[in-house]
N, C-alpha and C. Protein backbone atom coordinates (compact mmCIF):
# COMPACT_ATOMS: atom_id res chain seq x y z
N UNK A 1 0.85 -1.17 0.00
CA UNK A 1 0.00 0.00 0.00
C UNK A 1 0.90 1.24 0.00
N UNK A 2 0.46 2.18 -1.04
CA UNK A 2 1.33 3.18 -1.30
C UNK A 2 1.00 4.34 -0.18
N UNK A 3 2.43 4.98 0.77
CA UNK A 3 1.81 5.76 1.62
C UNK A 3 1.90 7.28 1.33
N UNK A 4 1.63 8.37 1.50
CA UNK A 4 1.44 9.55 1.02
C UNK A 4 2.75 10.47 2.06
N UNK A 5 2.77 11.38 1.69
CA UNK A 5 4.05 12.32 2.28
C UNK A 5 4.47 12.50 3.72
N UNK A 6 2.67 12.61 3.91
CA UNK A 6 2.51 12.88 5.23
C UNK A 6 2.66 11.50 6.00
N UNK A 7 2.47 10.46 5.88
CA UNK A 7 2.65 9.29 6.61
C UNK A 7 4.18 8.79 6.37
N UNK A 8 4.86 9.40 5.65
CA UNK A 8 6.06 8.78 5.69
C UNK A 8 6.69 9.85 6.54
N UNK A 9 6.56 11.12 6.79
CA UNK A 9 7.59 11.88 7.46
C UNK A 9 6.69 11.63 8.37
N UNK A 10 5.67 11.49 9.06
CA UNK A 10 4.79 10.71 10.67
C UNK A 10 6.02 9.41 11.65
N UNK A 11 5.68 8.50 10.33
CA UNK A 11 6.61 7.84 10.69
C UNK A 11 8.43 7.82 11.18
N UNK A 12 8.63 8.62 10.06
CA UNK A 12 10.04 8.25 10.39
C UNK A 12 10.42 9.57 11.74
N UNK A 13 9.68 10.65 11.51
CA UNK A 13 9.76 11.39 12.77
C UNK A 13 9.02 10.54 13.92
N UNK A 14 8.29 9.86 14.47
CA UNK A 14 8.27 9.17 14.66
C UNK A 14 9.39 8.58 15.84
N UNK A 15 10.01 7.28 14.68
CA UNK A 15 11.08 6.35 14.97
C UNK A 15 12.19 7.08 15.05
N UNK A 16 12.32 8.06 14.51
CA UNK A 16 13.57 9.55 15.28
C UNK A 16 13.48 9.85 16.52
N UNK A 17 12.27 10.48 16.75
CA UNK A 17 12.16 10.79 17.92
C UNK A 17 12.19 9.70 19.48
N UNK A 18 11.77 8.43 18.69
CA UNK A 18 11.76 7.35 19.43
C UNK A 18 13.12 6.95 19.68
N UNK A 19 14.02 7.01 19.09
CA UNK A 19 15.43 6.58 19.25
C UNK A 19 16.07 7.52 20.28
N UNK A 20 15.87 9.01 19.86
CA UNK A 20 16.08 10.06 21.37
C UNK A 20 16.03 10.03 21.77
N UNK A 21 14.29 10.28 22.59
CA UNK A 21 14.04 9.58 23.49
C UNK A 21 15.16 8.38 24.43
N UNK A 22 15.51 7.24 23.51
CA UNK A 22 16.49 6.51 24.44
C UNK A 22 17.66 6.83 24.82
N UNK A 23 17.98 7.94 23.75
CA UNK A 23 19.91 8.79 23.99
C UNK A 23 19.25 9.15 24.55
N UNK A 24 18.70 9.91 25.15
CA UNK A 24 18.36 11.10 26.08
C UNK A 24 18.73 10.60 27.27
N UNK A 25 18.72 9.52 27.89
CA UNK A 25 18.77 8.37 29.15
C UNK A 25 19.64 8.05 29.23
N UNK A 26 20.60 7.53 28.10
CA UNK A 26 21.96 7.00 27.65
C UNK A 26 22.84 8.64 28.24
N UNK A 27 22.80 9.32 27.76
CA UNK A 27 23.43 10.21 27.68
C UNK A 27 23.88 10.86 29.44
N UNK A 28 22.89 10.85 30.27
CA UNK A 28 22.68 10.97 31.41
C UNK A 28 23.67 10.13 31.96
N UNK A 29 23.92 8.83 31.95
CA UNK A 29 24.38 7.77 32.26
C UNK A 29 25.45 7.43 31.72
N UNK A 30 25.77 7.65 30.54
CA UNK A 30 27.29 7.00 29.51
C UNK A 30 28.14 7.46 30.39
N UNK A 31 29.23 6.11 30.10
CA UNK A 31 30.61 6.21 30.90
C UNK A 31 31.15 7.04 29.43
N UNK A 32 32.25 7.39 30.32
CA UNK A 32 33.09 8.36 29.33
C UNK A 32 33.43 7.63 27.91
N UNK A 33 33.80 6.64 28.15
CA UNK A 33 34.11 6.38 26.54
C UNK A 33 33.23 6.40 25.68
N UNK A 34 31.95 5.58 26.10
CA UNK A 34 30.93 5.45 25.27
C UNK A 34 30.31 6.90 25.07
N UNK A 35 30.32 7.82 25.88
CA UNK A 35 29.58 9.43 25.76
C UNK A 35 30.11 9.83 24.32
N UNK A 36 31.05 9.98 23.75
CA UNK A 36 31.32 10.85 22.34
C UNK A 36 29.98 9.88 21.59
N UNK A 37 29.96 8.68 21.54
CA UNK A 37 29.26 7.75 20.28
C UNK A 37 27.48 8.47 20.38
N UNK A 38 27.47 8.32 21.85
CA UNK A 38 25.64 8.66 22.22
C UNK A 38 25.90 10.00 21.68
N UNK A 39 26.80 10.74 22.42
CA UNK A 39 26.38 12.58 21.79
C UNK A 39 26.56 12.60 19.88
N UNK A 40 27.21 12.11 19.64
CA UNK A 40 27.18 11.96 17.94
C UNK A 40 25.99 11.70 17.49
N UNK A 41 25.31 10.54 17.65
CA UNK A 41 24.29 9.70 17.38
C UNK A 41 22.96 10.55 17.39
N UNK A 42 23.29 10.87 18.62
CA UNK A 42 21.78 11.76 19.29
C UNK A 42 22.01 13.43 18.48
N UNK A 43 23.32 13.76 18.28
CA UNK A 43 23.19 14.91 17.57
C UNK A 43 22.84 15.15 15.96
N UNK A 44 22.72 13.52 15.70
CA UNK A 44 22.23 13.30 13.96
C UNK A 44 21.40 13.41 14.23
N UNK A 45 20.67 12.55 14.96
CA UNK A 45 19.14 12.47 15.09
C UNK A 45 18.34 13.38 15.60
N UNK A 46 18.77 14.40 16.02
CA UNK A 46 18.47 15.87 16.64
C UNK A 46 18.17 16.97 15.20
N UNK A 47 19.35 16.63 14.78
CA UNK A 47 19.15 17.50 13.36
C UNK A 47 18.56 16.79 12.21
N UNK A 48 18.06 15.49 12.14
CA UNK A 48 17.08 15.19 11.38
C UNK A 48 15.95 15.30 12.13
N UNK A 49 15.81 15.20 13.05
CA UNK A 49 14.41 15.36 13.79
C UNK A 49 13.81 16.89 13.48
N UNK A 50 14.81 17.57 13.45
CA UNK A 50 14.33 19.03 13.09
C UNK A 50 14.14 19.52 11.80
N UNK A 51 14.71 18.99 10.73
CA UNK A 51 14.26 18.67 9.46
C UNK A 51 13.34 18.27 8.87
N UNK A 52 12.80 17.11 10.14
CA UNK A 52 11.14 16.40 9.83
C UNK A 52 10.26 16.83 10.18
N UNK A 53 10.62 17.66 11.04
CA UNK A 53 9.49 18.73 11.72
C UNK A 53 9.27 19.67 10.65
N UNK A 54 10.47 20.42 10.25
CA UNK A 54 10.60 21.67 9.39
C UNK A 54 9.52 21.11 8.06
N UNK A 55 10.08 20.22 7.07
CA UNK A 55 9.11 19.68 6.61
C UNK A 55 7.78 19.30 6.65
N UNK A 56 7.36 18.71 8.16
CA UNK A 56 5.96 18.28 8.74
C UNK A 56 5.41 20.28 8.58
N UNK A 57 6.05 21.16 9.09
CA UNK A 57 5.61 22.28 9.29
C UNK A 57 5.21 22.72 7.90
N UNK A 58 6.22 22.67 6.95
CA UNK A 58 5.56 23.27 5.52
C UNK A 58 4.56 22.92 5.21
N UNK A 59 3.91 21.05 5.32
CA UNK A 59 2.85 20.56 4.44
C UNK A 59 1.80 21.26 5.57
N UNK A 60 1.98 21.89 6.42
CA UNK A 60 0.98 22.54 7.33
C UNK A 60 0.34 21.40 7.97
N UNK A 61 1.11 20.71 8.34
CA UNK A 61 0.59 19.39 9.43
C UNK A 61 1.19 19.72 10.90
N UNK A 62 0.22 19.72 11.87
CA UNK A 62 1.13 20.66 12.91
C UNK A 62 0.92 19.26 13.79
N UNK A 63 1.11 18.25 13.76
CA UNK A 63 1.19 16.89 14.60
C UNK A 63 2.47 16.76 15.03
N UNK A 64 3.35 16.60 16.05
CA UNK A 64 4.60 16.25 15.91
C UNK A 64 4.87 14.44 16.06
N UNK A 65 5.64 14.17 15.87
CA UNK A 65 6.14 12.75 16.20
C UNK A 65 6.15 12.42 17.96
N UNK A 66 5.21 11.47 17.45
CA UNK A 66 4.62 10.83 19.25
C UNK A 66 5.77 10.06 19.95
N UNK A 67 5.76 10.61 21.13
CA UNK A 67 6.45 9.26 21.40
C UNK A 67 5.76 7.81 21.73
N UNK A 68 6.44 6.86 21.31
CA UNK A 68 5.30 5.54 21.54
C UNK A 68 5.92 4.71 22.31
N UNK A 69 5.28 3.50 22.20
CA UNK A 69 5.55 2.27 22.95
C UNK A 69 6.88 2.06 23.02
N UNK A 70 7.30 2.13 21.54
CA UNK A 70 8.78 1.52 21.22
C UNK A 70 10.25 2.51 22.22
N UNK A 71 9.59 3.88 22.53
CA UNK A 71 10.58 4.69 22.67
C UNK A 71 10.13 4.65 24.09
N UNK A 72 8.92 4.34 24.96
CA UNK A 72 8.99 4.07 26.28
C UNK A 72 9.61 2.88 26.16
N UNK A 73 9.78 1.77 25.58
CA UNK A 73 10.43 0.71 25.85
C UNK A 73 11.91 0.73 25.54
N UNK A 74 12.44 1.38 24.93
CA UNK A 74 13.45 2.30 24.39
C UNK A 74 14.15 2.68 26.01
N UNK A 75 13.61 3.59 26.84
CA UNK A 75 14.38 4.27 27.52
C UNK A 75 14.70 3.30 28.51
N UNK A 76 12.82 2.51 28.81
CA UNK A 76 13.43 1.35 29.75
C UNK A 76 14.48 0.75 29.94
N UNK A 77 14.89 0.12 28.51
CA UNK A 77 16.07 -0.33 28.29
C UNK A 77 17.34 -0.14 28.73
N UNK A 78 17.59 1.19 28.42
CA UNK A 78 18.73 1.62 28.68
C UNK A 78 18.52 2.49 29.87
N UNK A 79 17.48 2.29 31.34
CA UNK A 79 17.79 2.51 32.55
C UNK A 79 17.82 0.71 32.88
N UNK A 80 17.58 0.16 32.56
CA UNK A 80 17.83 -1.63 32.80
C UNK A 80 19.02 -1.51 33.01
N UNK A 81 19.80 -1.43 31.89
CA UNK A 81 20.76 -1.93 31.39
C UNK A 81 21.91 -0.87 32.23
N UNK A 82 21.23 -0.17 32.85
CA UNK A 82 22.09 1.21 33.66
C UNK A 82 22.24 0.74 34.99
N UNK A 83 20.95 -0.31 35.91
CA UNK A 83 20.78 -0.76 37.04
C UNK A 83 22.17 -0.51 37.65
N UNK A 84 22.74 -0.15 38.48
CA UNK A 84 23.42 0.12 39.64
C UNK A 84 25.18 0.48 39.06
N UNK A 85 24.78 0.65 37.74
CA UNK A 85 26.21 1.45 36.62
C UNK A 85 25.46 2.43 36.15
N UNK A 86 27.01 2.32 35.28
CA UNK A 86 26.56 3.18 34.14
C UNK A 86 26.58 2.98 32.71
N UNK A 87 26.39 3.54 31.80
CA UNK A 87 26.32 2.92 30.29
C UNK A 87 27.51 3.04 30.19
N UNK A 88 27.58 1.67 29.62
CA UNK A 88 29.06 1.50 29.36
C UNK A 88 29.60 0.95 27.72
N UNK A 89 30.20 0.14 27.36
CA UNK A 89 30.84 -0.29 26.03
C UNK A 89 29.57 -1.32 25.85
N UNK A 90 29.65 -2.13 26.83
CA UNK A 90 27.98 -3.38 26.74
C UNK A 90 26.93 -2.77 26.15
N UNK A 91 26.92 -1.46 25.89
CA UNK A 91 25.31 -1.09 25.29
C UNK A 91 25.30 -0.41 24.08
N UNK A 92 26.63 -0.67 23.65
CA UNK A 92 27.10 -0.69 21.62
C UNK A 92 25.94 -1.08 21.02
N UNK A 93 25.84 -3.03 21.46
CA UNK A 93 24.84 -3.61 20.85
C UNK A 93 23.69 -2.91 20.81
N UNK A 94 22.68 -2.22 21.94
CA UNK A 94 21.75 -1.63 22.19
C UNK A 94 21.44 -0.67 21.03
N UNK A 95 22.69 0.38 20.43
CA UNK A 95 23.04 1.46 19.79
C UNK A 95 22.95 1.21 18.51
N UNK A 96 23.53 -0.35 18.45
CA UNK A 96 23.57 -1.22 17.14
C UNK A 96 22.32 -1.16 16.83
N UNK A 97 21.47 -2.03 17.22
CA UNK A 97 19.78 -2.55 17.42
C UNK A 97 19.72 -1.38 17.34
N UNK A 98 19.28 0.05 17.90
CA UNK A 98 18.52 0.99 17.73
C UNK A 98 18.81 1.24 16.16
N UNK A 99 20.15 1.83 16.06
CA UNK A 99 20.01 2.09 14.37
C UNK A 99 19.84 1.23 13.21
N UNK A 100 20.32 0.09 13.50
CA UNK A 100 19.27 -0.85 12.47
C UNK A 100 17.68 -0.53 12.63
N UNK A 101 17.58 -0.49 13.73
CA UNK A 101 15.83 -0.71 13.67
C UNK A 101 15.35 0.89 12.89
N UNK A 102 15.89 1.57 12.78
CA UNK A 102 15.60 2.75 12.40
C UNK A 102 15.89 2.82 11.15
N UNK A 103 17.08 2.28 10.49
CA UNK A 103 17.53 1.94 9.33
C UNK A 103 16.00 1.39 8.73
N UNK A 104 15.69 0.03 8.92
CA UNK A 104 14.70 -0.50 8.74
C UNK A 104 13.22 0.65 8.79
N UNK A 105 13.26 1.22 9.61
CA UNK A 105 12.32 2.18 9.23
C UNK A 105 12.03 2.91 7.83
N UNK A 106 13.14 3.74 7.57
CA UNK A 106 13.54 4.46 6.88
C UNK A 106 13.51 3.87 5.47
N UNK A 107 14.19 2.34 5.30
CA UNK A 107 13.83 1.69 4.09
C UNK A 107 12.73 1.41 4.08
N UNK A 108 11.81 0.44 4.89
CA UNK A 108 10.36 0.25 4.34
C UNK A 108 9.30 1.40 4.22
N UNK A 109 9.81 2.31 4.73
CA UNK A 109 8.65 3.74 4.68
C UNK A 109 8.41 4.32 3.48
N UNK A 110 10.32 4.62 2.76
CA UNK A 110 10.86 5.04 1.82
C UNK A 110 10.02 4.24 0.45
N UNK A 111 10.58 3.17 0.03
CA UNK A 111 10.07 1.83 -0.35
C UNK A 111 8.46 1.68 -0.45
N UNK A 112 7.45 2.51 0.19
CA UNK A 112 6.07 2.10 -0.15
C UNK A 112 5.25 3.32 -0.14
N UNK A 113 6.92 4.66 -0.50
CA UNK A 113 6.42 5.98 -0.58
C UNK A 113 6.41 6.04 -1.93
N UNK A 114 5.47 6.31 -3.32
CA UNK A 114 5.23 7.40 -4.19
C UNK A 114 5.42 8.75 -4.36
N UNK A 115 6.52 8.64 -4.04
CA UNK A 115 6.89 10.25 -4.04
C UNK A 115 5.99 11.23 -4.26
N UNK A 116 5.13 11.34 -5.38
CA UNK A 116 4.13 12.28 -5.68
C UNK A 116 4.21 13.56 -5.61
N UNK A 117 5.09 14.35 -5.77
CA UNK A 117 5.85 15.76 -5.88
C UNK A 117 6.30 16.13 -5.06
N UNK A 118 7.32 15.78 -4.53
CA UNK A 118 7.66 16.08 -3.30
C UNK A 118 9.14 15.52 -2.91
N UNK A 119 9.52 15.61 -3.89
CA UNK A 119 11.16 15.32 -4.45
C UNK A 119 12.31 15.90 -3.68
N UNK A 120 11.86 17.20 -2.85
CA UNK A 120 13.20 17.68 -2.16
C UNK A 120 12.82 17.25 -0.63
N UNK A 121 11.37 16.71 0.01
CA UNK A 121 11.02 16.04 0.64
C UNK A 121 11.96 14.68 0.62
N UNK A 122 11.85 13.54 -0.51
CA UNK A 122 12.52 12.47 -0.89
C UNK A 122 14.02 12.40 -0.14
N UNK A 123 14.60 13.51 -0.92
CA UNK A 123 15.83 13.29 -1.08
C UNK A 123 16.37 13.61 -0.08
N UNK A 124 16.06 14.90 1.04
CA UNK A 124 16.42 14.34 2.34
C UNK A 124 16.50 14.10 3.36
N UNK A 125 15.13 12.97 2.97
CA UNK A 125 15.12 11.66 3.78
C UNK A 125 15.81 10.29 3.87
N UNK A 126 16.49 10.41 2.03
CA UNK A 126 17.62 9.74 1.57
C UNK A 126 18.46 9.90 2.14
N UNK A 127 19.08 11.25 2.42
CA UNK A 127 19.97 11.46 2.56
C UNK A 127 20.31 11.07 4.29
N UNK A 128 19.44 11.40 4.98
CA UNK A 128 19.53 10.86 6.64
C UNK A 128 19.36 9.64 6.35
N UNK A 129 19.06 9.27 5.58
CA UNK A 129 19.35 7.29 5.70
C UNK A 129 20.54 7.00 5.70
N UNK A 130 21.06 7.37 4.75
CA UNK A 130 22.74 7.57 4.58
C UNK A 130 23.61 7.71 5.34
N UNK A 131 23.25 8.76 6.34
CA UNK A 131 23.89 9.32 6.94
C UNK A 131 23.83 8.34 8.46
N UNK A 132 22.62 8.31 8.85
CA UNK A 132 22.84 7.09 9.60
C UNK A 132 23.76 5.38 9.35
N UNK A 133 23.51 5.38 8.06
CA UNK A 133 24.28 4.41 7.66
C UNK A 133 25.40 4.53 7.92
N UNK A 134 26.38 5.82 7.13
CA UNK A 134 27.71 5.77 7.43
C UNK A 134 27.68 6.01 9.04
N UNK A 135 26.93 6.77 9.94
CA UNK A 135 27.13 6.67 11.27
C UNK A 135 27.46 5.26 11.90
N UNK A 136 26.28 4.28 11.83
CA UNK A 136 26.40 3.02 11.87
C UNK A 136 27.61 2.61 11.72
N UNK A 137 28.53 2.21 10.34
CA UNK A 137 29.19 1.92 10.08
C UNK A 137 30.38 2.20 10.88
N UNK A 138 30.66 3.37 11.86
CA UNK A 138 31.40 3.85 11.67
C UNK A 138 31.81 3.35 13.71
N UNK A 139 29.96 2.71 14.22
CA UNK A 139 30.56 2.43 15.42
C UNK A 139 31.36 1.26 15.82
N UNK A 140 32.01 1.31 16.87
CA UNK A 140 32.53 0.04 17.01
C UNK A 140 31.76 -1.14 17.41
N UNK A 141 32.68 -2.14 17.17
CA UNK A 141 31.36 -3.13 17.59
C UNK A 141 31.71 -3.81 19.44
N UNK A 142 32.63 -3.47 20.00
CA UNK A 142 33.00 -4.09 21.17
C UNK A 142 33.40 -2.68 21.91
């Protein structure tokens, strides 16, 4: 089912904001090493989040991206995983999983969008895919 402009920038602002949401907690908590990766991460996703808004604002949709289930279960996580520490190198994986899962967003949203005039919309949303990608790429894995 083909989705329209507005349901694809819903979404992926959305699963942006939902991923924050969990830096936001992380960030509080990261041991020093791991702090540069969360403040990077969370500062992409800060400035695409404001891009999707900026966009959500032009089509004159004044809804912002909810936070949901995934991003209360999101923060849970990473105060779990904080229990009587702090975030440490162990919650890479966590960081991993978040941006895949967002990755995954971003492709199937992309993927069952019809562009339908709205081409500088498209492109970047492409382009934060990307950009998360090379982010991704770029963390360590241990």
């Amino acid at each position: 089912m083909a989705m329209d402009v507005h349901d694809v920038l819903h979404t992926i602002h959305t699963a942006t904001n939902n991923v924050l949401a969990g830096y936001a907690t992380m960030l509080v908590r990261a041991d020093p090493e791991i702090l540069p990766i969360v403040k990077d991460l969370s500062n992409l996703h800060r400035c695409h989040a404001t891009e999707q808004k900026e966009a959500l604002r032009r089509l004159w949709d004044t809804e912002d991206g909810d936070r949901t289930l995934r991003a209360t279960a999101t923060t849970a996580v990473a105060k779990f995983q904080d229990w009587g520490a702090g975030v440490d190198v162990d919650a890479l994986a966590a960081l991993h999983n978040s941006e895949k899962a967002l990755l995954d967003i971003y492709r199937n949203t992309l993927t069952q969008w019809s562009v339908d005039g709205h081409g500088e919309i498209a492109e970047c949303l492409r382009r934060q895919y990307h950009e998360i990608r090379e982010q991704l790429a770029k963390l360590p894995t241990e």
